[in-house]
C-alpha atoms as a PDB file:
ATOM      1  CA  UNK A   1      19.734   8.160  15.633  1.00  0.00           C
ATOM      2  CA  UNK A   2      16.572   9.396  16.638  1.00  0.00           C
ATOM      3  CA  UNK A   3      13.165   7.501  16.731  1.00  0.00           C
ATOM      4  CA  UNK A   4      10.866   7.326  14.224  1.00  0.00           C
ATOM      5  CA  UNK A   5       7.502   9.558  14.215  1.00  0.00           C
ATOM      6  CA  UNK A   6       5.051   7.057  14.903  1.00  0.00           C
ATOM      7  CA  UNK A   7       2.247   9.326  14.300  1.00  0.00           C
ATOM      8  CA  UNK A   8       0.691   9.273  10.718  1.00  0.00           C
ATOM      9  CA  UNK A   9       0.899  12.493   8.967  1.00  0.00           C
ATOM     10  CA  UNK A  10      -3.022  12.602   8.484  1.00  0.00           C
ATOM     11  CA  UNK A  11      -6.329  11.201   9.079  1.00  0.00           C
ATOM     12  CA  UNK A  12      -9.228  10.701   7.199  1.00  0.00           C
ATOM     13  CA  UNK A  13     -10.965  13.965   8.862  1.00  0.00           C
ATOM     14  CA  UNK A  14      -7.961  15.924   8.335  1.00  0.00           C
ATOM     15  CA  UNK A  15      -7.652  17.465   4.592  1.00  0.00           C
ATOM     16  CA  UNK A  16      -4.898  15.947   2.867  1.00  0.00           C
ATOM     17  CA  UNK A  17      -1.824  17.525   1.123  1.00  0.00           C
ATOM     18  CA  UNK A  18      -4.110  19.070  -1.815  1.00  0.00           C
ATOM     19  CA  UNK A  19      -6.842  19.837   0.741  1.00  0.00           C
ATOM     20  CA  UNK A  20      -9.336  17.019  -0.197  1.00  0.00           C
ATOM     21  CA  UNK A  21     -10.019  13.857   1.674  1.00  0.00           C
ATOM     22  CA  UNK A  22      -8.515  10.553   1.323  1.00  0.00           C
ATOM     23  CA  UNK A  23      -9.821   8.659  -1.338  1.00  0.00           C
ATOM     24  CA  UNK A  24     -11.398   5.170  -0.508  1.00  0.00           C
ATOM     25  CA  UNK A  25      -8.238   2.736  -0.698  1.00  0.00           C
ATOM     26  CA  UNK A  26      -7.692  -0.868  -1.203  1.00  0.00           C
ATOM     27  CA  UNK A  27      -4.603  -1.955   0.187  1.00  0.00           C
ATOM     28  CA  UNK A  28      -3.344  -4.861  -1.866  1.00  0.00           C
ATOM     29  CA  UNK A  29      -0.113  -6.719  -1.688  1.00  0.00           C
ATOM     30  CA  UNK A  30       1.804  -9.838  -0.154  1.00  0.00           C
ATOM     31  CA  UNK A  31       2.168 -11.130   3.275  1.00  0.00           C
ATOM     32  CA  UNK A  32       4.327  -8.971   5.473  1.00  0.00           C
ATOM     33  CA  UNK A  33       4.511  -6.229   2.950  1.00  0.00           C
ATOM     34  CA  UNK A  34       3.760  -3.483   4.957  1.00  0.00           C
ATOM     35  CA  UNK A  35      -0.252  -3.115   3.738  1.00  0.00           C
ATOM     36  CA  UNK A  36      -1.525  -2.477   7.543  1.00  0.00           C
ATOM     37  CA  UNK A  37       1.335  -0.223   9.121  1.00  0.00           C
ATOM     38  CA  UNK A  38       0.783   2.196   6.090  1.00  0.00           C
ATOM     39  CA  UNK A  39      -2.621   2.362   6.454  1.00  0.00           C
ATOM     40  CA  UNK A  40      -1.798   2.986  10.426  1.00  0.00           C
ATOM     41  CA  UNK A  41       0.426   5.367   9.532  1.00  0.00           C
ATOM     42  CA  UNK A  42      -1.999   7.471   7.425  1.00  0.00           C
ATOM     43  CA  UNK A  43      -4.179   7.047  10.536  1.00  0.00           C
ATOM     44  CA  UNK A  44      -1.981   8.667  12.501  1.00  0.00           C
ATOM     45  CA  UNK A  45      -2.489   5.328  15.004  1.00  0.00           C
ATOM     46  CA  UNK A  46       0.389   4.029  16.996  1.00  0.00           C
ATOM     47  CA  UNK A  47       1.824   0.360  15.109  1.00  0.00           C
ATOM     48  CA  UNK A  48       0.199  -2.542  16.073  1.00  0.00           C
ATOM     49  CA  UNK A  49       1.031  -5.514  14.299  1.00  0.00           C
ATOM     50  CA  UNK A  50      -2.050  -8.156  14.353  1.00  0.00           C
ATOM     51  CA  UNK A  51      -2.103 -10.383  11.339  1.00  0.00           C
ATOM     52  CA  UNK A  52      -4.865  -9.465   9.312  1.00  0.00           C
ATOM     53  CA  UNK A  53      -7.305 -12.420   8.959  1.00  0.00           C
ATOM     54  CA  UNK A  54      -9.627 -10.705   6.045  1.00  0.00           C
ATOM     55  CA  UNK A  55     -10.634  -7.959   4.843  1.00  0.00           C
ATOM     56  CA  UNK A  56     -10.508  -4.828   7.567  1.00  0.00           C
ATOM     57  CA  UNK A  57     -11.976  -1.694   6.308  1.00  0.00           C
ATOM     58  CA  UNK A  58     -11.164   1.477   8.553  1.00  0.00           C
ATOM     59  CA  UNK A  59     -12.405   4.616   7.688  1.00  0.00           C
ATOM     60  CA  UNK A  60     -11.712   5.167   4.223  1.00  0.00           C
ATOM     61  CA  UNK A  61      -9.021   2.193   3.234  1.00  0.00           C
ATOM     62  CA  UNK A  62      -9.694  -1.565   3.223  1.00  0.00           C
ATOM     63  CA  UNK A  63      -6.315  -3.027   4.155  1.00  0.00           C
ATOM     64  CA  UNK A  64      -6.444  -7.048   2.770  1.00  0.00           C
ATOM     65  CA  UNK A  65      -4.839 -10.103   3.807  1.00  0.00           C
ATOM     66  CA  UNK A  66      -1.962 -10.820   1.638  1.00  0.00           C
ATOM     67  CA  UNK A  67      -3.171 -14.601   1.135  1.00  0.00           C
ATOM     68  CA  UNK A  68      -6.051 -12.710  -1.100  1.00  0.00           C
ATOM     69  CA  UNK A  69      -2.819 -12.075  -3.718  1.00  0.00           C
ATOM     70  CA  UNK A  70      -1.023 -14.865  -2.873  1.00  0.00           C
ATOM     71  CA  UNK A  71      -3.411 -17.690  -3.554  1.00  0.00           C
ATOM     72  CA  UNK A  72      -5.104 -17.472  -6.611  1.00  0.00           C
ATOM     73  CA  UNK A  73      -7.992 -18.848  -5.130  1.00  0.00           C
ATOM     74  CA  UNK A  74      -9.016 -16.218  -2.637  1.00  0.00           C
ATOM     75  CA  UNK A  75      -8.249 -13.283  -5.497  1.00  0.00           C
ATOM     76  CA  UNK A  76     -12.172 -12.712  -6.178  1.00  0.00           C
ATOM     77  CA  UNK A  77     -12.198 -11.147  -2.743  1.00  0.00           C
ATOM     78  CA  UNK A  78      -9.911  -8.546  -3.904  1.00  0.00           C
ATOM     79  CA  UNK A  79     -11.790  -7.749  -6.573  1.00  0.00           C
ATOM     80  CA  UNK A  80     -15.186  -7.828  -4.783  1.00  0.00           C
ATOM     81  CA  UNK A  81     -13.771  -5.232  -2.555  1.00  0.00           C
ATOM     82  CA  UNK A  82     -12.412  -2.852  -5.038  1.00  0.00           C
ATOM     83  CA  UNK A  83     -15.899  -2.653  -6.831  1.00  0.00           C
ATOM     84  CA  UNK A  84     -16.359  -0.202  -3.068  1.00  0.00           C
ATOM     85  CA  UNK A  85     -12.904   1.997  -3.961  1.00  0.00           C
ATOM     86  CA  UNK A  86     -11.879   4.985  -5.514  1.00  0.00           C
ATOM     87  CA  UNK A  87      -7.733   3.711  -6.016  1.00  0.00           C
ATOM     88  CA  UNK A  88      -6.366  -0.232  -5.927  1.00  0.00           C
ATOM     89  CA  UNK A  89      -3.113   0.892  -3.819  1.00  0.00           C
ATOM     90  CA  UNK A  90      -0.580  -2.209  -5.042  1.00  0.00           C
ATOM     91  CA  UNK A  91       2.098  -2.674  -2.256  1.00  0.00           C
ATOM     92  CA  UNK A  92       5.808  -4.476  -3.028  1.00  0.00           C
ATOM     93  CA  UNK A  93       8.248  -4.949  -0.078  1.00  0.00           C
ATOM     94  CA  UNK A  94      11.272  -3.400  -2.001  1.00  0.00           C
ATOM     95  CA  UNK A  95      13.165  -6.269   0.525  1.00  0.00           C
ATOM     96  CA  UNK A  96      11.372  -9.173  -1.430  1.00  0.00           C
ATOM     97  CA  UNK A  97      13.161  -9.865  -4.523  1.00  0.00           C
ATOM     98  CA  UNK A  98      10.897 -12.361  -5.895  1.00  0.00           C
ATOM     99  CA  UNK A  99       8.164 -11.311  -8.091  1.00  0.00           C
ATOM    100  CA  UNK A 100       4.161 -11.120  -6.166  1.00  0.00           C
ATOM    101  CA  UNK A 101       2.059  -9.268  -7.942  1.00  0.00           C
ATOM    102  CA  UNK A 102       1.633 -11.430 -11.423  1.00  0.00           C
ATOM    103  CA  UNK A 103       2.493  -9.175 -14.359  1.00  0.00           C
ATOM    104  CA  UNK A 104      -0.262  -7.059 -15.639  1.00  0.00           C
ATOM    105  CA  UNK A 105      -2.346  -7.778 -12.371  1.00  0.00           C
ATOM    106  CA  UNK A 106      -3.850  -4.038 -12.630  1.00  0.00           C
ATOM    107  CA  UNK A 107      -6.064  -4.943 -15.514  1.00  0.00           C
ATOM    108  CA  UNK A 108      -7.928  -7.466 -12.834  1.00  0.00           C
ATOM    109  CA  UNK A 109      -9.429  -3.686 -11.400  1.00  0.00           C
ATOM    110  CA  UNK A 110     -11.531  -1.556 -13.297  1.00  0.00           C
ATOM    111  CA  UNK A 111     -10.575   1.048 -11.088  1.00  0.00           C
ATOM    112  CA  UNK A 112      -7.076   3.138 -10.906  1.00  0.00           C
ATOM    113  CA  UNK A 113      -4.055   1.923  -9.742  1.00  0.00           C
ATOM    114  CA  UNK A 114      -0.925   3.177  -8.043  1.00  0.00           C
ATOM    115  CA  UNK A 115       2.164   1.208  -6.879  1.00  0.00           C
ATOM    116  CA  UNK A 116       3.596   1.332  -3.484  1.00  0.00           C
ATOM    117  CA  UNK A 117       7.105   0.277  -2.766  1.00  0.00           C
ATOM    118  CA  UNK A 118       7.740   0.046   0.868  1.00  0.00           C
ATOM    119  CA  UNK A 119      10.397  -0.727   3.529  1.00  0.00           C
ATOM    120  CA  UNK A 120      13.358   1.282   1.833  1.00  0.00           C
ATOM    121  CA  UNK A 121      14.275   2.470   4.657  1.00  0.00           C
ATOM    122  CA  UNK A 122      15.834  -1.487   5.158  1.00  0.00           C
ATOM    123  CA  UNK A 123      16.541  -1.965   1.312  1.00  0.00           C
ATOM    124  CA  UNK A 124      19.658  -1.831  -0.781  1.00  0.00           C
ATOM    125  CA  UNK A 125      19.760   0.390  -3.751  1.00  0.00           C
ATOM    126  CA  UNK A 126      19.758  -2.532  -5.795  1.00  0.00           C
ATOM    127  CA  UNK A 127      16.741  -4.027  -4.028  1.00  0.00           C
ATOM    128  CA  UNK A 128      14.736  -0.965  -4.785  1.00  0.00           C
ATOM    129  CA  UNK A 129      15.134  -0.687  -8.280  1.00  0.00           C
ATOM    130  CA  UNK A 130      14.074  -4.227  -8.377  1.00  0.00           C
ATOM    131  CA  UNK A 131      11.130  -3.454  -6.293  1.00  0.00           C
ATOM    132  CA  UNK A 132      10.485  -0.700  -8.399  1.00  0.00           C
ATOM    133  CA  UNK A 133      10.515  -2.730 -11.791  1.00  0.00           C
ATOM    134  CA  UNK A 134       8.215  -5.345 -10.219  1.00  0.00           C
ATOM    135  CA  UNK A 135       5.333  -2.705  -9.991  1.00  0.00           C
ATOM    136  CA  UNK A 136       5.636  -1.515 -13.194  1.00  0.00           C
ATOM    137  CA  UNK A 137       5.406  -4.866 -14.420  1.00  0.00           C
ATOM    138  CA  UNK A 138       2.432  -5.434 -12.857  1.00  0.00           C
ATOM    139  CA  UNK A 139       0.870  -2.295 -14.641  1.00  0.00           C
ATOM    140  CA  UNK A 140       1.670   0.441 -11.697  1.00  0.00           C
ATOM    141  CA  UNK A 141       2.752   3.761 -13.872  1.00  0.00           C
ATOM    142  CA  UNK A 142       3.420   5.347 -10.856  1.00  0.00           C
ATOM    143  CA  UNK A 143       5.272   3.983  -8.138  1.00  0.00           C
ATOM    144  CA  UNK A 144       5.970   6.052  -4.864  1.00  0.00           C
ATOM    145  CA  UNK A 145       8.623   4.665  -2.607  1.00  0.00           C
ATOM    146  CA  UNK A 146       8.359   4.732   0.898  1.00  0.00           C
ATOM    147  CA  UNK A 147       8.914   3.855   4.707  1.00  0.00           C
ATOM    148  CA  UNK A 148       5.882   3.808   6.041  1.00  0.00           C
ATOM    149  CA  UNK A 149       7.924   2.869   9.637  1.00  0.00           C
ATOM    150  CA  UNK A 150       9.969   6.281   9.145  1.00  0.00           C
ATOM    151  CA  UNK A 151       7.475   8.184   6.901  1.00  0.00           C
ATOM    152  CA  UNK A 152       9.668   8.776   4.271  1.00  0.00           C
ATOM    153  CA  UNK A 153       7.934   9.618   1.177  1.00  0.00           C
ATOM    154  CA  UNK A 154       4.382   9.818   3.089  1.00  0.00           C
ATOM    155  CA  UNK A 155       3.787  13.158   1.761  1.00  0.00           C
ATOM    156  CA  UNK A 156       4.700  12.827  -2.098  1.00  0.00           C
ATOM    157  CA  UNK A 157       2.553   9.856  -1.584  1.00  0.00           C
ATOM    158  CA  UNK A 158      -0.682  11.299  -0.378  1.00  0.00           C
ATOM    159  CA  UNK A 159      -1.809  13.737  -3.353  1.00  0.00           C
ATOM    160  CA  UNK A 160      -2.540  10.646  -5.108  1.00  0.00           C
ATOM    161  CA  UNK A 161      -4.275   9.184  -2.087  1.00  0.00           C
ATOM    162  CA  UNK A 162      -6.130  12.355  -2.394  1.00  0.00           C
END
């Protein structure tokens, strides 16, 4: 088996699939979910896993702590920081069955939203179909599944990143 690509398939400075830019992201999503190794993988930086303390804004995405979600009581920051975005990115670990995101979270944003399913590169069919239900029950219309580890489906994700 051979190792995964480690590099990201863009940057912000590089034009992405469509030819525009990345749009200005807010990661959002649960503990562990995979929020900060996508946005290193559209980077292009090497994984580094740090356990992010608050909001981190690099370039054009703000990745958040997944405590914002979690705790009701820390939620306003989420929302604060999407008031500075162009797309609320909502993240589900397709390997946590239990429902995160509260149902109908995306009319908490005034701004679009797009649902990210990650880590099925580790999941069970089953697991992503769950995964997949969860973000549509939270409002996501679209849901792109991916491994942002491996890359797999980096690049049907990034037109709408674009």
């Amino acid at each position: 088996m051979s190792q995964p690509d480690h590099a990201g398939p863009q940057t912000p400075d590089q034009p992405a699939a469509d030819g525009g830019r990345l749009k200005k992201l807010l990661l959002v999503g649960s503990v562990g979910c995979g929020k900060t190794t996508l946005m290193q993988r559209l980077h292009g930086l090497d994984f580094v896993y740090d356990k992010t303390q608050g909001l981190e804004w690099q370039d054009e995405i703000f990745d958040s702590p997944g405590e914002f979600l979690e705790l009701w009581y820390l939620r306003h920051g989420l929302w604060t920081a999407s008031t500075d975005v162009d797309l609320v990115v909502l993240m589900h670990a397709a390997t946590t069955i239990e429902m995160k995101i509260p149902p109908g979270f995306h009319t908490y944003f005034t701004k679009p939203v797009v649902g990210v399913l990650t880590k099925i590169d580790i999941a069970e069919p089953w697991m992503i179909v769950n995964g997949e239900n969860l973000l549509h029950m939270a409002g996501c219309r679209v849901v792109h599944k991916v491994s942002a580890l491996t890359g797999q489906g980096i690049a049907e994700l990034l037109p709408d990143l674009s």
